[in-house]
C-alpha atoms as a PDB file:
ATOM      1  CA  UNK A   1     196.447 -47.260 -17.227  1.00  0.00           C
ATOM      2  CA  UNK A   2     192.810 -47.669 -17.770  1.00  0.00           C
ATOM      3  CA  UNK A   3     191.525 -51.345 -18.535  1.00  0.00           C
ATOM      4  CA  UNK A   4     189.752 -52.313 -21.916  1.00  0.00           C
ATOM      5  CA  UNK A   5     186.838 -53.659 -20.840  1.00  0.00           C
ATOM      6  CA  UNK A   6     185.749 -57.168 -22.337  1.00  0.00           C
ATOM      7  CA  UNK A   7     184.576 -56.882 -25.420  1.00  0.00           C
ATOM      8  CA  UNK A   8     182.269 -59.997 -24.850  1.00  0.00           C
ATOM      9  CA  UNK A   9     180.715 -58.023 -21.453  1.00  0.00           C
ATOM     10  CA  UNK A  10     179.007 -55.964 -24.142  1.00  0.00           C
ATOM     11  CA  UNK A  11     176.913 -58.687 -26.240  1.00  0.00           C
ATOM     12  CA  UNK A  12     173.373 -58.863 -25.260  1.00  0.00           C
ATOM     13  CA  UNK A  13     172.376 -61.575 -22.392  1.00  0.00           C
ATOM     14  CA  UNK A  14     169.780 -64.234 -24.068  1.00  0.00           C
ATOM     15  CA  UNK A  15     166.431 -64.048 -21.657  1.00  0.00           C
ATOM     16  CA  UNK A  16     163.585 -66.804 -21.384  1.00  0.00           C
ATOM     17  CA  UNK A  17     160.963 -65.698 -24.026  1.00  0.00           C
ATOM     18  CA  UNK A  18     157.321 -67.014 -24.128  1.00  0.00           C
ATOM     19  CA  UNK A  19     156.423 -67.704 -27.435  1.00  0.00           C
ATOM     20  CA  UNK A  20     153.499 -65.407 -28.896  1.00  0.00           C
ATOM     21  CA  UNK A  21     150.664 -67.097 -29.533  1.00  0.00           C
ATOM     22  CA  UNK A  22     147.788 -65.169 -31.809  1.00  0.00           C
ATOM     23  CA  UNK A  23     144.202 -64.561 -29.608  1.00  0.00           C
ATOM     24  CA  UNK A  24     142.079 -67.173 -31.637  1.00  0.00           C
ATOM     25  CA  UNK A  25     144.826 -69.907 -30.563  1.00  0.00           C
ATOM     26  CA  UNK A  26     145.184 -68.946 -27.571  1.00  0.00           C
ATOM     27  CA  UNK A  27     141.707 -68.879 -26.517  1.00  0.00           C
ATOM     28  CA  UNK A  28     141.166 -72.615 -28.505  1.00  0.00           C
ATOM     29  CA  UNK A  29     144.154 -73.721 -26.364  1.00  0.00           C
ATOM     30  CA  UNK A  30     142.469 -72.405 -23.081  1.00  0.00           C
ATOM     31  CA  UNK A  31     139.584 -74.493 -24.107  1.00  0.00           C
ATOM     32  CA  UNK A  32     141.133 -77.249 -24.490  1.00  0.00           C
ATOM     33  CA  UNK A  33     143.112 -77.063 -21.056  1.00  0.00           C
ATOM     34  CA  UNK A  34     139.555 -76.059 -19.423  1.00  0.00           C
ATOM     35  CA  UNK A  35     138.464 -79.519 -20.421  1.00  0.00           C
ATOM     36  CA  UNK A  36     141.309 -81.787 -19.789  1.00  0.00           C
ATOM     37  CA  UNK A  37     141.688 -80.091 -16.279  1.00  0.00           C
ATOM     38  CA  UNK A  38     137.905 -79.732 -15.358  1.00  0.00           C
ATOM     39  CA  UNK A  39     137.648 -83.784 -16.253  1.00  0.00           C
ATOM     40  CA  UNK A  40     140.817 -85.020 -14.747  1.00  0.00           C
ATOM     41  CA  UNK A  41     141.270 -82.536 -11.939  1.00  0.00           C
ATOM     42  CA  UNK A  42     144.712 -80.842 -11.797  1.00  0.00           C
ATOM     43  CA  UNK A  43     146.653 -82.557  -9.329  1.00  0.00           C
ATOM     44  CA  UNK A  44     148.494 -85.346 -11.716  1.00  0.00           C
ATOM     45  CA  UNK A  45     148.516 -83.509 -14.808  1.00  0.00           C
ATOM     46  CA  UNK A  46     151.719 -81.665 -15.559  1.00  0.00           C
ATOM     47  CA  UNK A  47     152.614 -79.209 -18.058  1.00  0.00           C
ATOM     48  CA  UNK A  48     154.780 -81.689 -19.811  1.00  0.00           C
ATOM     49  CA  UNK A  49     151.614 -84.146 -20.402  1.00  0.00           C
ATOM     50  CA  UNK A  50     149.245 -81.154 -21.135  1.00  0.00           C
ATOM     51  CA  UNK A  51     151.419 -79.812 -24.278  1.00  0.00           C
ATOM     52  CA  UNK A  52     151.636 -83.255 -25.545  1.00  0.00           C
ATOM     53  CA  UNK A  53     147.602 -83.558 -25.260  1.00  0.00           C
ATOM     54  CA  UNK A  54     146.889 -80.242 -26.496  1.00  0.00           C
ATOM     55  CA  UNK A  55     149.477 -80.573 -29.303  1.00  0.00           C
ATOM     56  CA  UNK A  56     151.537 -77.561 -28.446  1.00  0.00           C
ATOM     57  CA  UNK A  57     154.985 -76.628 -27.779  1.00  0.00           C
ATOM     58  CA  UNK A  58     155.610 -76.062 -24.097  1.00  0.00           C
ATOM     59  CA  UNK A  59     156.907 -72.370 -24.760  1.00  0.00           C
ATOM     60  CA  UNK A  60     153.500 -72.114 -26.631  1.00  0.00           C
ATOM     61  CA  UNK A  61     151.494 -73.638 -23.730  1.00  0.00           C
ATOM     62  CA  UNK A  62     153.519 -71.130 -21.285  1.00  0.00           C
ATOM     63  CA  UNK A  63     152.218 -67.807 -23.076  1.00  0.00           C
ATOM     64  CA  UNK A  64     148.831 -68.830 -21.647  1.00  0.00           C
ATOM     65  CA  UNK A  65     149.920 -68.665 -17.802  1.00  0.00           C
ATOM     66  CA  UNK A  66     153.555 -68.512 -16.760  1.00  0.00           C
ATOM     67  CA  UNK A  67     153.049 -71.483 -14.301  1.00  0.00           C
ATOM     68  CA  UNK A  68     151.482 -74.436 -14.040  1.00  0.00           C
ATOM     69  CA  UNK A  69     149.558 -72.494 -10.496  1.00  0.00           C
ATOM     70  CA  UNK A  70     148.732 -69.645 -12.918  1.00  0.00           C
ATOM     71  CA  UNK A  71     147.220 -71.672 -15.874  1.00  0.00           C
ATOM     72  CA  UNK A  72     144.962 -73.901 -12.638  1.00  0.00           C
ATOM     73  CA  UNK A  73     143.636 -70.607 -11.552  1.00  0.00           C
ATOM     74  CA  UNK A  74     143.098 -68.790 -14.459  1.00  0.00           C
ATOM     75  CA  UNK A  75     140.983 -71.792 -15.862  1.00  0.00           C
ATOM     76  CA  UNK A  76     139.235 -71.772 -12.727  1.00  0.00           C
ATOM     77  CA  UNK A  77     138.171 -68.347 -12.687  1.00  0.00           C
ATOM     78  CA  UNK A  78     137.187 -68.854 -16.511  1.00  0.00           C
ATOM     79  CA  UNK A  79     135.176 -71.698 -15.497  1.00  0.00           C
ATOM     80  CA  UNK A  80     132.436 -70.250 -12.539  1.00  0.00           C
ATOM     81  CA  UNK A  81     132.627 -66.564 -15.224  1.00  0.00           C
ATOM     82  CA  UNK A  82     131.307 -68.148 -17.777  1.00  0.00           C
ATOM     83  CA  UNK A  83     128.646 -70.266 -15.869  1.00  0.00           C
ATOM     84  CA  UNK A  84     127.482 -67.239 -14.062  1.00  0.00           C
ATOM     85  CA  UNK A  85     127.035 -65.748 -17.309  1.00  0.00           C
ATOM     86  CA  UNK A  86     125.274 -68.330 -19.078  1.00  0.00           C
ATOM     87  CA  UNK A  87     122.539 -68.664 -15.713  1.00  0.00           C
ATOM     88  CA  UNK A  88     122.528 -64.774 -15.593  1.00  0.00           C
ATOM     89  CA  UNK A  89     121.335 -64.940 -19.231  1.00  0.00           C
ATOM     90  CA  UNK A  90     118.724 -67.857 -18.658  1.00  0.00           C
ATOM     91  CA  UNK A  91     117.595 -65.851 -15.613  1.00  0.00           C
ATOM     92  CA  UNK A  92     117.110 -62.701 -17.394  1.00  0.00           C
ATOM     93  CA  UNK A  93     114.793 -63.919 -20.006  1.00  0.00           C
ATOM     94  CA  UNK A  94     112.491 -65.586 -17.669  1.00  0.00           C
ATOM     95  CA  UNK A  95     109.727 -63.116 -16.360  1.00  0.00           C
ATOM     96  CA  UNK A  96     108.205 -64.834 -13.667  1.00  0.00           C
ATOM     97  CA  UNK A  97     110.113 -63.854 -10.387  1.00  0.00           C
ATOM     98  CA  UNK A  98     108.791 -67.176  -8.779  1.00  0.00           C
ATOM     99  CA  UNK A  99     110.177 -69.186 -11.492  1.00  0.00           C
ATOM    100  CA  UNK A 100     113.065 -67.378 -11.346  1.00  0.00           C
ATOM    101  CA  UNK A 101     115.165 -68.840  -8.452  1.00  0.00           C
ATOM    102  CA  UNK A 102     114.086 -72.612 -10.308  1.00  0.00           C
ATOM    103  CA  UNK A 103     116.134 -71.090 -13.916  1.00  0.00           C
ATOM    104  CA  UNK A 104     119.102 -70.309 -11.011  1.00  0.00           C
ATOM    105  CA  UNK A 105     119.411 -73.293  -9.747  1.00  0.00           C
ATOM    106  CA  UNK A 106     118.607 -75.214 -12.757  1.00  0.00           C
ATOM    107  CA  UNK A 107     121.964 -73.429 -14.443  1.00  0.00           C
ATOM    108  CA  UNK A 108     124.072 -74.538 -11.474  1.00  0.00           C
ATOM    109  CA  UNK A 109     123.109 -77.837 -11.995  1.00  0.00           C
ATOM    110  CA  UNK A 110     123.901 -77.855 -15.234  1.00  0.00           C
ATOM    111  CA  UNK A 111     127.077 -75.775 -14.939  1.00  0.00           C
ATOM    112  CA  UNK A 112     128.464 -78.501 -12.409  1.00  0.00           C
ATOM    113  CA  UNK A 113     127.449 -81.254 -14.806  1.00  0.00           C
ATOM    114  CA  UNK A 114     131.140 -79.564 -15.987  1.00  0.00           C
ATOM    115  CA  UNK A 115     133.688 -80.845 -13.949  1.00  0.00           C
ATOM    116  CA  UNK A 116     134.172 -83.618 -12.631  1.00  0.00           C
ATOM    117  CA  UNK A 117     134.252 -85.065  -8.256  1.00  0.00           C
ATOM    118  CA  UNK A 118     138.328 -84.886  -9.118  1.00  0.00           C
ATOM    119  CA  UNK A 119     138.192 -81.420 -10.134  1.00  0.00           C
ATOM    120  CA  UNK A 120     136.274 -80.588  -7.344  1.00  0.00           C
ATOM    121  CA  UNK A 121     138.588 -82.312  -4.769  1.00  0.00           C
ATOM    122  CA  UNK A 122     141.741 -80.611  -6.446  1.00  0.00           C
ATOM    123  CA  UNK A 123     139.699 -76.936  -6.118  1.00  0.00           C
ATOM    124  CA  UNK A 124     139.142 -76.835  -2.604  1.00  0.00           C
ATOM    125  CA  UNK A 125     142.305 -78.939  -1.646  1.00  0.00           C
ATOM    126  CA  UNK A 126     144.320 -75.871  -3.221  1.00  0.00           C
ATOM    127  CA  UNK A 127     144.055 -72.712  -1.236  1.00  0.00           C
ATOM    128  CA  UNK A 128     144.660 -70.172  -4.358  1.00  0.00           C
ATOM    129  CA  UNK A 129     141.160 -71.842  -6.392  1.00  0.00           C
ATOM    130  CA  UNK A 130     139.404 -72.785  -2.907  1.00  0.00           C
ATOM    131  CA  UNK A 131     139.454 -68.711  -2.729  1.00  0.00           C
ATOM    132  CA  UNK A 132     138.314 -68.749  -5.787  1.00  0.00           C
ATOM    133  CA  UNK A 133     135.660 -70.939  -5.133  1.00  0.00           C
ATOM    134  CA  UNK A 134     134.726 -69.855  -2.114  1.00  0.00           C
ATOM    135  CA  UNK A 135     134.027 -65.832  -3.727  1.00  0.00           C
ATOM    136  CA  UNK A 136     131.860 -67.813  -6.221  1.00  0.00           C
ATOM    137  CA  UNK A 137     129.734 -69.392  -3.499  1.00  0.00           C
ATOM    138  CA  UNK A 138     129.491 -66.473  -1.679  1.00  0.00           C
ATOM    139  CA  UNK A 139     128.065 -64.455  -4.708  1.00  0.00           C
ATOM    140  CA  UNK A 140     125.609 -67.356  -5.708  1.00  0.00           C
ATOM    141  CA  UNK A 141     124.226 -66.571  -2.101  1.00  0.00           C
ATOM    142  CA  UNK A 142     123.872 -63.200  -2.342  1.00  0.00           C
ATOM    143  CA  UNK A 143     121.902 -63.744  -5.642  1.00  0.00           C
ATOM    144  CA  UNK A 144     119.599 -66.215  -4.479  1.00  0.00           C
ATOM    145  CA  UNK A 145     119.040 -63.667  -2.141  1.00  0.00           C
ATOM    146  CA  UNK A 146     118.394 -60.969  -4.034  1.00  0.00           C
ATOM    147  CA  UNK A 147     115.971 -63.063  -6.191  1.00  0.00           C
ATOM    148  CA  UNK A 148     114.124 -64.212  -2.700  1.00  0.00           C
ATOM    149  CA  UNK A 149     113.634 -60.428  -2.605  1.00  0.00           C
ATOM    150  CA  UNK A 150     112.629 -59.351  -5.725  1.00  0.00           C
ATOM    151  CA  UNK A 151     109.623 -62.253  -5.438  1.00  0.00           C
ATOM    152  CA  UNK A 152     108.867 -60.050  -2.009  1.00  0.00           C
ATOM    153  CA  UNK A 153     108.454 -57.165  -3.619  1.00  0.00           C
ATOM    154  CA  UNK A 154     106.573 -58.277  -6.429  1.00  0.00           C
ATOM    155  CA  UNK A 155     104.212 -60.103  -3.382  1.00  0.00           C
ATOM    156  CA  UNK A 156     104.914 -63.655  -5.887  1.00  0.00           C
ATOM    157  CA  UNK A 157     106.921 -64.821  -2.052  1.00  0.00           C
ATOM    158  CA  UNK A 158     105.951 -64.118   1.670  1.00  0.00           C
ATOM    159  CA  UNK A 159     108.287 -62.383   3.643  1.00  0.00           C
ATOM    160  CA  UNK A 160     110.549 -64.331   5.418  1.00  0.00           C
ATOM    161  CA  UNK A 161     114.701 -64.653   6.100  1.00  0.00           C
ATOM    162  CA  UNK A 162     115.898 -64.330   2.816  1.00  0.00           C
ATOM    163  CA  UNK A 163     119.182 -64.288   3.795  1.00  0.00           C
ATOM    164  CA  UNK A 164     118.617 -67.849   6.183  1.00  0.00           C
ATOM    165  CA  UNK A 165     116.851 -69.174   2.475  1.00  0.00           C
ATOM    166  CA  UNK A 166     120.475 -68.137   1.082  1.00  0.00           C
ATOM    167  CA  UNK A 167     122.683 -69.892   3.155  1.00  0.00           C
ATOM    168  CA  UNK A 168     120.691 -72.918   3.156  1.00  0.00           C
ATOM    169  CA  UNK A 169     121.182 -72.727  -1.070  1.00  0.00           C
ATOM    170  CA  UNK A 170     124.907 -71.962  -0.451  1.00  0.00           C
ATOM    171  CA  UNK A 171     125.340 -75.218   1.896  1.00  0.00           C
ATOM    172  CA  UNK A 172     123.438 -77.307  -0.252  1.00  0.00           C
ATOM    173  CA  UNK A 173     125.570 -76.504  -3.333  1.00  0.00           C
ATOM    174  CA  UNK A 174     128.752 -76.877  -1.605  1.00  0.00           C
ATOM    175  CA  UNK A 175     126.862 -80.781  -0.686  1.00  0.00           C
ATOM    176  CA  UNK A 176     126.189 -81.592  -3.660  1.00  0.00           C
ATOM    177  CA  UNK A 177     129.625 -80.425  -5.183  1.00  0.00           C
ATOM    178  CA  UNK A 178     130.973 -82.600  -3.148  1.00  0.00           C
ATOM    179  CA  UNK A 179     129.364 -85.218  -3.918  1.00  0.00           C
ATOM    180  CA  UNK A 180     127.494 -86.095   0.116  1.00  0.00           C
ATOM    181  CA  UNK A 181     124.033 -85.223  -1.092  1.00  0.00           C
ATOM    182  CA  UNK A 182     124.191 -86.985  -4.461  1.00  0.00           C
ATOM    183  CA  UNK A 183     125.671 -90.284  -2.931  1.00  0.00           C
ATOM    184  CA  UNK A 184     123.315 -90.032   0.164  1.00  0.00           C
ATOM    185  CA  UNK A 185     120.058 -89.269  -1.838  1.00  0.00           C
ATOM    186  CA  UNK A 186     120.925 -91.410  -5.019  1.00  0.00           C
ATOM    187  CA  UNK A 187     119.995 -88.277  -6.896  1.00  0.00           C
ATOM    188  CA  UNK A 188     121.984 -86.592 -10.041  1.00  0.00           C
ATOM    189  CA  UNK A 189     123.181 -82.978  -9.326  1.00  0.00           C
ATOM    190  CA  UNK A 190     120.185 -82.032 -11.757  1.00  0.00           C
ATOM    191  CA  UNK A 191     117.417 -83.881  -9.685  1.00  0.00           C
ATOM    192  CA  UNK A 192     119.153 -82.417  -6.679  1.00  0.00           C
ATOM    193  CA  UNK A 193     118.773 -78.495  -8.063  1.00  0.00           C
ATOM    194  CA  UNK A 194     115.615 -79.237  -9.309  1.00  0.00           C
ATOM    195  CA  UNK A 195     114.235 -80.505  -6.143  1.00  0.00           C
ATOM    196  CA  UNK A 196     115.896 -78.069  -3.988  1.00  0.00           C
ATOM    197  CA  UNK A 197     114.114 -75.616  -6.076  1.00  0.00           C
ATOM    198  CA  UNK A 198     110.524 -76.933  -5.271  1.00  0.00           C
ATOM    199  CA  UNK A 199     111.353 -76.862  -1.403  1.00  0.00           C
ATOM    200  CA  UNK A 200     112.160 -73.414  -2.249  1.00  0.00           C
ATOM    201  CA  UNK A 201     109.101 -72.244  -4.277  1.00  0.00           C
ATOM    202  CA  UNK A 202     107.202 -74.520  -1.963  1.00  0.00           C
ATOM    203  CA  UNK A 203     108.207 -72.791   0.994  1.00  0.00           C
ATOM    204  CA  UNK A 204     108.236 -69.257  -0.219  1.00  0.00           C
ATOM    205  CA  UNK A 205     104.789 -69.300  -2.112  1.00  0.00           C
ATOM    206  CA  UNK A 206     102.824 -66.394  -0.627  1.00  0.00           C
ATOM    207  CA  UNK A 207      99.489 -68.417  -2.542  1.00  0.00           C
ATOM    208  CA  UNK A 208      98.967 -66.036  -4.878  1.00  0.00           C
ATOM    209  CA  UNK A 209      98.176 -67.408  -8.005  1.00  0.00           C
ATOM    210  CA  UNK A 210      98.629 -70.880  -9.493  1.00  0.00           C
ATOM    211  CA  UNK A 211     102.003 -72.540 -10.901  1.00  0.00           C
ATOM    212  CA  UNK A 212     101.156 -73.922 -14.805  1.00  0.00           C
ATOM    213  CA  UNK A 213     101.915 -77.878 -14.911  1.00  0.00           C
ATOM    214  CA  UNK A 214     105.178 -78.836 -16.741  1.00  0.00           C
ATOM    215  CA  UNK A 215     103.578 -80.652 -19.447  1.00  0.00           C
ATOM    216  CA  UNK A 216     101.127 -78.119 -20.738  1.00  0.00           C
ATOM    217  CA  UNK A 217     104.098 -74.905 -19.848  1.00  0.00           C
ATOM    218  CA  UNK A 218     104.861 -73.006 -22.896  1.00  0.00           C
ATOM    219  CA  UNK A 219     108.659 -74.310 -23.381  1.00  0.00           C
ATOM    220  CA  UNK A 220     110.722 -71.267 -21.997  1.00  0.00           C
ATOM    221  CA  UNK A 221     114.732 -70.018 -21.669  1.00  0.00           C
ATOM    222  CA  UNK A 222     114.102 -72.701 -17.807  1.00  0.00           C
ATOM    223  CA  UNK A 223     113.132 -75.257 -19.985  1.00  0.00           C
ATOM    224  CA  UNK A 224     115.668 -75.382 -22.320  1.00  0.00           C
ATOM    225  CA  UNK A 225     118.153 -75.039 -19.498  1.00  0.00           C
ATOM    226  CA  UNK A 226     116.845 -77.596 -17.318  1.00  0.00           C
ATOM    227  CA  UNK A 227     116.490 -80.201 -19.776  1.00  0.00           C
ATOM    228  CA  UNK A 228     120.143 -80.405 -20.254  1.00  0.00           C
ATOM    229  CA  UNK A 229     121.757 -84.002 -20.374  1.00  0.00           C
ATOM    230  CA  UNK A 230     121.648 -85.491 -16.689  1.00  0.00           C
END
């Protein structure tokens, strides 16, 4: 005799569904996690206390990242893509190559004015966003390089080590991220970039030509960058 088989082994088993949350929301909700996160760091803020701030179900927070890991990371990466584009931008529409490494780090400054010395701490403490972090800083060195050369070519710089002029920029981000340069100097990350960037022009000036004195400069994309809230 053949068994009847269970009629309840045939209803459907119930599986863990993420609500679905249209694009526009779910980009305003990224936002707003962006913010919390790159003021308060990520370390003490749980998913619990981050649907209750961003007044959201938690099934509705979890259709933006699975995990709590996931969401960190993806608001990190989010973070140094959208500053990169925003310098990129500024960089492009200045046409001076010596002026051009001051836009760069001008945007970095004002990109870090961002987040916070907590977020920071919680980036590199956490190996998935230190990676993260550390690709970023490795591609801001190539580009200051490559802008070191372009101002070679175009005889606006001497020649010298461009990539030594790179790593210096790279080392002296990662200080002032930190937070050692600003608290040993006294200086605000923007005075820090901006300074850093007449060392740099300083240094690199093949004499050719004179530089235009900020108060009679025509106002340009630098300008409007560098003149960001300190």
């Amino acid at each position: 005799m053949t068994a009847q088989p269970d009629s309840r082994d045939r209803r459907p088993r119930r599986t863990a569904r993420r609500r679905v949350v249209d694009t526009r929301r779910r980009d305003e909700l990224l936002r707003q996690a962006e913010a919390i996160i790159l003021t308060e760091g990520f370390t003490a803020v749980t998913m619990d206390e981050l649907a209750q701030r961003l007044g959201c179900s938690k099934a509705t927070l979890y259709s933006l990242a699975s995990t709590k890991e996931q969401l960190v990371q993806a608001v990190t990466r989010a973070f140094f893509r959208d500053a990169t584009a925003e310098i990129e931008r500024a960089v492009q529409a200045e046409p001076d190559p010596r002026q051009r490494i001051r836009v760069y780090l001008a945007g970095v400054g004002t990109a870090m004015r961002r987040h916070s010395h907590a977020f920071y701490d919680d980036m590199v403490g956490y190996e998935p966003t230190a990676q993260i972090y550390r690709t970023n800083s490795a591609a801001a060195a190539r580009r200051v390089h490559e802008l070191i050369e372009e101002g070679v070519q175009s005889g606006a710089f001497r020649a010298l080590n461009g990539h030594f002029a790179a790593q210096v920029v790279a080392v002296t981000i990662d200080a002032v991220q930190s937070g050692v340069l600003l608290e040993r100097t006294g200086l605000t990350a923007g005075d820090a970039f901006s300074e850093l960037g007449d060392l740099l022009l300083d240094g690199l000036s093949s004499g050719q030509g004179t530089f235009e004195p900020p108060s009679t400069a025509v106002r340009s994309p630098r300008d409007q960058v560098s003149a960001a809230p300190r």
